[in-house]
Protein backbone atom coordinates (compact mmCIF):
# COMPACT_ATOMS: atom_id res chain seq x y z
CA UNK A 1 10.49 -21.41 20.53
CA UNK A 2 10.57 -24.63 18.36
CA UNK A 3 7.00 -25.13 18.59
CA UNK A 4 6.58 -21.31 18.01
CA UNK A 5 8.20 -21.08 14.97
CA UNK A 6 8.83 -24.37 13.57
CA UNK A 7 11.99 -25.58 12.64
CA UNK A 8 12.44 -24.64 9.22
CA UNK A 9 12.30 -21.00 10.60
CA UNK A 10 15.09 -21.24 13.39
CA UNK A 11 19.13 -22.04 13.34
CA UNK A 12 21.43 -22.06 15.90
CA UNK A 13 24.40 -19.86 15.76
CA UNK A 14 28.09 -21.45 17.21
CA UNK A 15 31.16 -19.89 17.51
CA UNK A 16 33.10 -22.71 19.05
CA UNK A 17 36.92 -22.07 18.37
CA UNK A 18 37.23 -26.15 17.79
CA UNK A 19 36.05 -27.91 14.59
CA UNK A 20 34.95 -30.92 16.80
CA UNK A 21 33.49 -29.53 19.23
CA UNK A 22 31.34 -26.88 16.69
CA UNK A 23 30.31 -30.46 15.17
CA UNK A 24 29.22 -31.85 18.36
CA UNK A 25 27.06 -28.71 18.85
CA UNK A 26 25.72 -28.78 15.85
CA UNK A 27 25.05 -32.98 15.73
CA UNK A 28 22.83 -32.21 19.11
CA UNK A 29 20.33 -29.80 17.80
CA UNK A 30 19.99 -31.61 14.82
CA UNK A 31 19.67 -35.38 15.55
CA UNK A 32 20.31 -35.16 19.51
CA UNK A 33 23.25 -35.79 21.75
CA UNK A 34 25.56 -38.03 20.68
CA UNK A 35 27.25 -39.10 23.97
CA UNK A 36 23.71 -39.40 25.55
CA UNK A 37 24.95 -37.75 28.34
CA UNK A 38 22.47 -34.40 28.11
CA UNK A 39 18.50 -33.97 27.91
CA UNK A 40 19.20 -33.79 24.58
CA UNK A 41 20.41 -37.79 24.14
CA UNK A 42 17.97 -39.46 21.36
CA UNK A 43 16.09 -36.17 20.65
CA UNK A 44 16.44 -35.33 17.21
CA UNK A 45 15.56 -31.59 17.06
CA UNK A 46 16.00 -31.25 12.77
CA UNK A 47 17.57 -27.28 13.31
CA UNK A 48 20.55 -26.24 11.10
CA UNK A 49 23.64 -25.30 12.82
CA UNK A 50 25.91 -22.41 11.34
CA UNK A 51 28.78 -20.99 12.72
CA UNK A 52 29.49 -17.70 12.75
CA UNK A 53 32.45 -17.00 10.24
CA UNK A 54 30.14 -19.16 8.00
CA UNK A 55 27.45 -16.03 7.99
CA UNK A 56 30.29 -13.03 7.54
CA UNK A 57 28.54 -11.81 4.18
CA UNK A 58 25.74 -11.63 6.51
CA UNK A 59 26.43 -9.34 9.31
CA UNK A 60 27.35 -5.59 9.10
CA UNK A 61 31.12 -5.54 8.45
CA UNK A 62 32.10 -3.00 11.04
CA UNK A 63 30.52 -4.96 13.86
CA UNK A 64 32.12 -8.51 12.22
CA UNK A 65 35.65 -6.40 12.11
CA UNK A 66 35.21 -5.47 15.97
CA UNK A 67 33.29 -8.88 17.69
CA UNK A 68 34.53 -11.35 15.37
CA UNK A 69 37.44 -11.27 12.84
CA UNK A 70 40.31 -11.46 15.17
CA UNK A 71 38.38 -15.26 15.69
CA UNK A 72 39.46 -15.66 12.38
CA UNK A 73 43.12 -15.34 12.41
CA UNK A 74 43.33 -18.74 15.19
CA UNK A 75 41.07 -20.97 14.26
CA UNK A 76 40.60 -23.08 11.05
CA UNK A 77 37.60 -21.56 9.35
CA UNK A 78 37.44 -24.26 6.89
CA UNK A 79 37.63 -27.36 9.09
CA UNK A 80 35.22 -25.74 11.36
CA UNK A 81 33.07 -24.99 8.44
CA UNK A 82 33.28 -28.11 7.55
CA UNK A 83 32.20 -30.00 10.37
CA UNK A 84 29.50 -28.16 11.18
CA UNK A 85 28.22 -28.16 7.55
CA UNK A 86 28.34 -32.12 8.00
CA UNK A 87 25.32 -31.82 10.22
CA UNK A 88 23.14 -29.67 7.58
CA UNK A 89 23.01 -32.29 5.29
């Protein structure tokens, strides 16, 4: 699909409950694994990484409400936000 559509055209959606671990998902599609313990290891792939609650505005709010939102209330959004926007840069 990368060669497909380029990677400009493409993100990859998380919705890892951890901010570290969203980060560590997000560092491996865009500059490769960081352990270099996957296929991954030293292949940067350049594709943004969003998580979920960071594309509510986005998605209808009756199906956030029902599939997501209760994610909401026991993680924290903002570190998880954060960490993953690190990677966007």
């Amino acid at each position: 699909m990368h060669d497909k559509y380029g990677k400009d055209d493409l993100i990859v959606l998380l919705g890892g409950a951890e901010a570290e671990a969203s980060g560590l998902a997000a560092e491996t599609v865009s500059a490769g694994d960081p352990t270099f313990a996957g296929p991954l290891a030293g292949v940067s792939l350049g594709l943004k990484a969003y998580h979920i609650v960071e594309l509510k505005d986005e998605i209808d709010a009756t199906v956030y409400e029902d599939q997501i939102a209760m994610m909401e209330m026991v993680i924290d959004v903002d570190a998880v936000i954060a960490e993953v926007a690190n990677y966007r840069g």
